[in-house]
PDB file of N, CA and C in Angstrom:
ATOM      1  N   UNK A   1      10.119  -7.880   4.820  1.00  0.00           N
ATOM      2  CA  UNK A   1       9.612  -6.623   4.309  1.00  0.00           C
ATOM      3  C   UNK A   1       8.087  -6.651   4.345  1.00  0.00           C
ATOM      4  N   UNK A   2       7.828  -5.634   5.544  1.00  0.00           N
ATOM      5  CA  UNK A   2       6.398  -5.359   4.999  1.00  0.00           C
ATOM      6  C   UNK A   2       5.447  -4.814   3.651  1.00  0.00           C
ATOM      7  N   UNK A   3       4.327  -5.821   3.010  1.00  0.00           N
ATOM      8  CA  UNK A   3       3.959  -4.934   2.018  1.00  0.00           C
ATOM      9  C   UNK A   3       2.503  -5.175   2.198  1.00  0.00           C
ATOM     10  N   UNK A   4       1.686  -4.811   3.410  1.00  0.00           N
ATOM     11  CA  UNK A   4       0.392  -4.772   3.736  1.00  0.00           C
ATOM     12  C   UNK A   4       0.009  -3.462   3.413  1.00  0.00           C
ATOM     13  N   UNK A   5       0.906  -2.211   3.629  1.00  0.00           N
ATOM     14  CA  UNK A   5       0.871  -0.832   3.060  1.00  0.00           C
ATOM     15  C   UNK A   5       0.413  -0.525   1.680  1.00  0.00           C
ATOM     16  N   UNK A   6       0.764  -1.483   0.596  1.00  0.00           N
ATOM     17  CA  UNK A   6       0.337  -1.134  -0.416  1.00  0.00           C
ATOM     18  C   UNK A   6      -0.810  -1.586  -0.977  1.00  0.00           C
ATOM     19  N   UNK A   7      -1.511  -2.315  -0.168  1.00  0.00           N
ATOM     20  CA  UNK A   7      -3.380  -2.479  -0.688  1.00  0.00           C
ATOM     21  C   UNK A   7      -3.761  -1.984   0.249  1.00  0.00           C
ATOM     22  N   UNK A   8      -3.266  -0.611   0.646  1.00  0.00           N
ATOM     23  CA  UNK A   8      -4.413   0.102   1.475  1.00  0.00           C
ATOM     24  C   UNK A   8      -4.844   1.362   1.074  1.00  0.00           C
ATOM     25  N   UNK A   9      -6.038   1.538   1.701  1.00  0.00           N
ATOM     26  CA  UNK A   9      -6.383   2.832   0.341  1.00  0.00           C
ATOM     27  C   UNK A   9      -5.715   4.160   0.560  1.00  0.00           C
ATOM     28  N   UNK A  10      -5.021   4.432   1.788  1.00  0.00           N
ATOM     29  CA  UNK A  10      -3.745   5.562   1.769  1.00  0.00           C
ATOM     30  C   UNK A  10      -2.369   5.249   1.133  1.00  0.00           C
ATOM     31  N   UNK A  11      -2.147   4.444   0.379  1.00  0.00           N
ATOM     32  CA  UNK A  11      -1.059   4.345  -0.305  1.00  0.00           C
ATOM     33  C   UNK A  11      -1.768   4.535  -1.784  1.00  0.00           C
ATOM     34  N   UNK A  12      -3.056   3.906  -1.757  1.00  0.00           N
ATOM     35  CA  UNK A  12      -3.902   4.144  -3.697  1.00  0.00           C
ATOM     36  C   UNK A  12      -3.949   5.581  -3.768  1.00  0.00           C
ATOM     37  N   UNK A  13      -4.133   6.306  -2.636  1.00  0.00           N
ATOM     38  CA  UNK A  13      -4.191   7.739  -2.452  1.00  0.00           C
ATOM     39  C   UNK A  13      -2.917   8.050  -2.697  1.00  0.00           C
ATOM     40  N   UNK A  14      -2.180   8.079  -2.172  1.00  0.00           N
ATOM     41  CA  UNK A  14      -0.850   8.519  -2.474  1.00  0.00           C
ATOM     42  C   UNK A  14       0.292   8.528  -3.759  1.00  0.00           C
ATOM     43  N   UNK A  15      -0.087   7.512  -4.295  1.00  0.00           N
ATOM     44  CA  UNK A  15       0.015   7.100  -5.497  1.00  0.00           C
ATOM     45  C   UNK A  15      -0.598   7.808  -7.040  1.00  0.00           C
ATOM     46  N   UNK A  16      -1.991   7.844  -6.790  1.00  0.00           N
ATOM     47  CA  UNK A  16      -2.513   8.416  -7.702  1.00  0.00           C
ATOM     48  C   UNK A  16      -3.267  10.062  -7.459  1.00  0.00           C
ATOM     49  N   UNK A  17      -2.894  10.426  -6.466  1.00  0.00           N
ATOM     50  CA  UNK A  17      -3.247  11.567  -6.601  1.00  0.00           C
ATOM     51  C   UNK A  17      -1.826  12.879  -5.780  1.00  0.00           C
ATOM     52  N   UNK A  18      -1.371  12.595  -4.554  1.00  0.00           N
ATOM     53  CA  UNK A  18      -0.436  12.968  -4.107  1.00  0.00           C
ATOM     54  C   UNK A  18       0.722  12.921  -4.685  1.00  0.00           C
ATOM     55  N   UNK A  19       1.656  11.845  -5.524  1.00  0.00           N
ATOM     56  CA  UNK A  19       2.909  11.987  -5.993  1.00  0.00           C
ATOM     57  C   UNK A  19       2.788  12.621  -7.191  1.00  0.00           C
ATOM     58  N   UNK A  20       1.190  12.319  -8.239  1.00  0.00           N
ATOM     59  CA  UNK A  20       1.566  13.245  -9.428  1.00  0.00           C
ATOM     60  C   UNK A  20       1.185  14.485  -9.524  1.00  0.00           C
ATOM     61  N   UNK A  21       0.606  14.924  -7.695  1.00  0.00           N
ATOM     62  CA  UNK A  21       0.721  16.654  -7.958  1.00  0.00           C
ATOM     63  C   UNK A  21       1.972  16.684  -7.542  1.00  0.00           C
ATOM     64  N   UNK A  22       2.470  16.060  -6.291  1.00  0.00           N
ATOM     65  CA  UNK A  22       4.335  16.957  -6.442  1.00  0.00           C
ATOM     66  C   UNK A  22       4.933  17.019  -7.414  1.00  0.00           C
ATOM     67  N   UNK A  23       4.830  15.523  -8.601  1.00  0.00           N
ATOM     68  CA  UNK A  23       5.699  15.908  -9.600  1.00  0.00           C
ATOM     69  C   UNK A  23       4.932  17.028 -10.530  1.00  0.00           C
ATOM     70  N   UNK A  24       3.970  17.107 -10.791  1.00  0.00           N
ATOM     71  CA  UNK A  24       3.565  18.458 -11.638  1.00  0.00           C
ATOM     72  C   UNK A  24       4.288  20.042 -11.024  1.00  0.00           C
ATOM     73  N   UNK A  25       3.888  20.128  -9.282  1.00  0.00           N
ATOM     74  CA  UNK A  25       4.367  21.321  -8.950  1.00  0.00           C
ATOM     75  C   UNK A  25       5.623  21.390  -9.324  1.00  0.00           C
ATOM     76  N   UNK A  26       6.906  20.164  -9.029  1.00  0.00           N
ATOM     77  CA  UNK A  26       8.234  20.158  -9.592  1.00  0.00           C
ATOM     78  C   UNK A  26       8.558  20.474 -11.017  1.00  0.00           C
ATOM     79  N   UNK A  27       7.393  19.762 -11.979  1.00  0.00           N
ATOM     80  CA  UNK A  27       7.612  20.616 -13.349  1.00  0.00           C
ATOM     81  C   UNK A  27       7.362  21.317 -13.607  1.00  0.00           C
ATOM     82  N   UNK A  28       6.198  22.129 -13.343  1.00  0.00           N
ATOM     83  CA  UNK A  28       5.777  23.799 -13.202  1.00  0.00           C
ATOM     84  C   UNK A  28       7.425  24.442 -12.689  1.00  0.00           C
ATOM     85  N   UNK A  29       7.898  24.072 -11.604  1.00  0.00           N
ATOM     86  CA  UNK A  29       8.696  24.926 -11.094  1.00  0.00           C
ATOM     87  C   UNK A  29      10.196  25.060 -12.178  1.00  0.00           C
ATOM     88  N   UNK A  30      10.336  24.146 -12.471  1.00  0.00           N
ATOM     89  CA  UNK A  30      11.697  23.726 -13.445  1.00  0.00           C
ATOM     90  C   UNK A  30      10.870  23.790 -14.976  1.00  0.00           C
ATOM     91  N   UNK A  31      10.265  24.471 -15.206  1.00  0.00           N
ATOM     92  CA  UNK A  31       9.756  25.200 -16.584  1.00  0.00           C
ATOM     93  C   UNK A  31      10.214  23.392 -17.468  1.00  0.00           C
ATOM     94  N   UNK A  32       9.241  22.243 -17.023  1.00  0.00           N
ATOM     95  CA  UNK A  32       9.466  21.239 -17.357  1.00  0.00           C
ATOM     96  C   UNK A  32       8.993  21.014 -19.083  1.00  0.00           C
ATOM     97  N   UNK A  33       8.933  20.263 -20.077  1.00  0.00           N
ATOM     98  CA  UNK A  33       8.141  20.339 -21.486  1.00  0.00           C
ATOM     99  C   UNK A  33       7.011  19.984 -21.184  1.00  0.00           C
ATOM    100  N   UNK A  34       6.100  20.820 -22.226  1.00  0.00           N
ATOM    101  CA  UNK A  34       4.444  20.743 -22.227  1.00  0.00           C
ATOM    102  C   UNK A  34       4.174  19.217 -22.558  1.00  0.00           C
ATOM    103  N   UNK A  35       4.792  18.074 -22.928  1.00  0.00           N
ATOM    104  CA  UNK A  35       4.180  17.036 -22.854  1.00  0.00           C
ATOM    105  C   UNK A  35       4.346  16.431 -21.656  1.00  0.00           C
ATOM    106  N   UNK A  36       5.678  16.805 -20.557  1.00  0.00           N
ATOM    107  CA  UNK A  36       5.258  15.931 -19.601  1.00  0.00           C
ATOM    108  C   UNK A  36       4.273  16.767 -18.406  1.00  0.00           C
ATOM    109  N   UNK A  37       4.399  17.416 -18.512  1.00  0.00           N
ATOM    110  CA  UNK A  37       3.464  18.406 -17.828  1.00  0.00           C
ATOM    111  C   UNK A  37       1.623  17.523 -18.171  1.00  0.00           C
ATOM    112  N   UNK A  38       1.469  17.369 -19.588  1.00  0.00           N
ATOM    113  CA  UNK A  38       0.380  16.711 -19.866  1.00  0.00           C
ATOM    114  C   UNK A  38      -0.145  15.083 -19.602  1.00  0.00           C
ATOM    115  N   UNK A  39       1.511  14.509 -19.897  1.00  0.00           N
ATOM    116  CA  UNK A  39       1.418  13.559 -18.927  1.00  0.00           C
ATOM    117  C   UNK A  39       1.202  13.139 -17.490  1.00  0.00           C
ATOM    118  N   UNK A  40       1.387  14.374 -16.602  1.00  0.00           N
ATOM    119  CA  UNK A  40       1.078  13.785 -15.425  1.00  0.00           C
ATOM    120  C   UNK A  40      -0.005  14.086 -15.468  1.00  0.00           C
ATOM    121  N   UNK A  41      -0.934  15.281 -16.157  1.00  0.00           N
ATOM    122  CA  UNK A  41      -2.464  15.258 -16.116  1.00  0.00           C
ATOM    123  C   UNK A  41      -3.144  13.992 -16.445  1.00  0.00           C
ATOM    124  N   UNK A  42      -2.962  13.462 -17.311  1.00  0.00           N
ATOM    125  CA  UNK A  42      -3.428  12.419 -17.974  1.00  0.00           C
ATOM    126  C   UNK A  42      -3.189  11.187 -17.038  1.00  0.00           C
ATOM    127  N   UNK A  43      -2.254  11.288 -15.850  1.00  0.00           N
ATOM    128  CA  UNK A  43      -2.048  10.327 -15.180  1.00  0.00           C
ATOM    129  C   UNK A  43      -3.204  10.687 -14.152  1.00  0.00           C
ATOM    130  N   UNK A  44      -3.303  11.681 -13.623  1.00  0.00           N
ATOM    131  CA  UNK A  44      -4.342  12.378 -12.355  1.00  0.00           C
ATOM    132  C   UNK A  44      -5.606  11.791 -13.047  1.00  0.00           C
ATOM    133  N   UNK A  45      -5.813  12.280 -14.076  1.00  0.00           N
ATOM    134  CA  UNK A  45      -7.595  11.962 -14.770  1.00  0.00           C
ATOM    135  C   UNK A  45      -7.610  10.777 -14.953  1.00  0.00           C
ATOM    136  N   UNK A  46      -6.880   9.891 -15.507  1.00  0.00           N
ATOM    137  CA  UNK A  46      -6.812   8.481 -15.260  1.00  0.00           C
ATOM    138  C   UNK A  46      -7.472   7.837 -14.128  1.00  0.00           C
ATOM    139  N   UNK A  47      -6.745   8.156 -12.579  1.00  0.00           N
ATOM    140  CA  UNK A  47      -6.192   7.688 -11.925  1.00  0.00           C
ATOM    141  C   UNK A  47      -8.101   8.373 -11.378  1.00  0.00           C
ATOM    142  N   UNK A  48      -8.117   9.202 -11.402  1.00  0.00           N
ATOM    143  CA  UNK A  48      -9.479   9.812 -10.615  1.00  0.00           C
ATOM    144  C   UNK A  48     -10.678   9.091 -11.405  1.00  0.00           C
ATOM    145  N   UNK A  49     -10.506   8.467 -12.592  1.00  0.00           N
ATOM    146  CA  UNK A  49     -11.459   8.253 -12.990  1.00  0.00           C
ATOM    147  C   UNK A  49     -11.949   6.935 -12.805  1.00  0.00           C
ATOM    148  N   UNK A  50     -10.436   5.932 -12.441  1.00  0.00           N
ATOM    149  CA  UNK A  50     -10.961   4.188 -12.139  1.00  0.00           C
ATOM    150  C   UNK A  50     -11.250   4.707 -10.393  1.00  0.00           C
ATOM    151  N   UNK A  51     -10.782   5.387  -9.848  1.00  0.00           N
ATOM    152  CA  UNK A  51     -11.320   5.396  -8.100  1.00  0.00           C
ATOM    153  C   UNK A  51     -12.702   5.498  -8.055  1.00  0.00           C
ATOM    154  N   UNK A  52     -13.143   6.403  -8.776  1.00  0.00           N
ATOM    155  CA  UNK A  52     -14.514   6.957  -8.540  1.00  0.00           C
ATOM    156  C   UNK A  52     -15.731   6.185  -9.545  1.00  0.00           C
ATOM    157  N   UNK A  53     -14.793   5.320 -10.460  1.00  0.00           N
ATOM    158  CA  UNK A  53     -15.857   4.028 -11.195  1.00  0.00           C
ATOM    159  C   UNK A  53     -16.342   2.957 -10.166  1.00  0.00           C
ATOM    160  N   UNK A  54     -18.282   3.187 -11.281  1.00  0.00           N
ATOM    161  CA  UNK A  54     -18.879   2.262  -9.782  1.00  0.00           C
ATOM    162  C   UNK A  54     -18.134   0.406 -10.136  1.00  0.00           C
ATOM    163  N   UNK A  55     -18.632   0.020  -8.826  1.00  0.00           N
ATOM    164  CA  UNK A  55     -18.127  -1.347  -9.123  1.00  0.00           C
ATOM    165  C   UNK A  55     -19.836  -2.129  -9.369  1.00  0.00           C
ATOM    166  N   UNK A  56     -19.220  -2.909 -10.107  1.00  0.00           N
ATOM    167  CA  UNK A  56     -20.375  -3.888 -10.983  1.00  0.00           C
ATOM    168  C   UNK A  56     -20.383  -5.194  -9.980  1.00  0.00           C
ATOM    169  N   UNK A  57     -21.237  -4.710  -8.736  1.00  0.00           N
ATOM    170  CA  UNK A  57     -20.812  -6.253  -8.172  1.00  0.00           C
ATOM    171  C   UNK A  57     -22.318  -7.013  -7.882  1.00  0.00           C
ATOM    172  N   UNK A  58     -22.640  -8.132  -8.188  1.00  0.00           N
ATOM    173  CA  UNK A  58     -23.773  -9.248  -8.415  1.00  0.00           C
ATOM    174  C   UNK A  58     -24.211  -9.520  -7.236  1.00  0.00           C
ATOM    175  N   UNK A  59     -25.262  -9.428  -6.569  1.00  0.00           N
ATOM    176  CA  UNK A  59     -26.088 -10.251  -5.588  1.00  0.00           C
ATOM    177  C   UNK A  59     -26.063 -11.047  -5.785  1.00  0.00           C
ATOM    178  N   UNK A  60     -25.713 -12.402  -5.060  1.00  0.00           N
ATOM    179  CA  UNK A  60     -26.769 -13.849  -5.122  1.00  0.00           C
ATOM    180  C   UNK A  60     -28.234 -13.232  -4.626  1.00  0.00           C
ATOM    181  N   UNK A  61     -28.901 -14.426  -4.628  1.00  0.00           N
ATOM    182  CA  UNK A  61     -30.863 -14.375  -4.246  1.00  0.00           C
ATOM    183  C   UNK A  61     -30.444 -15.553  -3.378  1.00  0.00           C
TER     184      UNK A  61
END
């Protein structure tokens, strides 16, 4: 089984931003409850917020 697919950054994409808009559009569509509806937000803002954190990385001299 290949699993080189999943440290690549089109699967981090896919993951955190692509599957929890389908599942939101799917709960929008099926009049899903307002908490999971909030949960997948909370998963998107999450998820957008460690991608786009800078990385803290050290020079040697």
């Amino acid at each position: 089984m290949k699993i080189e697919f999943t440290s690549s950054r089109w699967f981090l994409l896919l993951v955190t931003i692509i599957l929890p808009l389908i599942l939101l559009a799917i709960a929008a569509v099926l009049d899903a409850n307002i908490c999971i509806i909030i949960a997948i937000l909370i998963w998107i803002g999450s998820a957008l917020m460690i991608i786009y954190m800078p990385r803290n990385e050290r020079q040697n001299p």
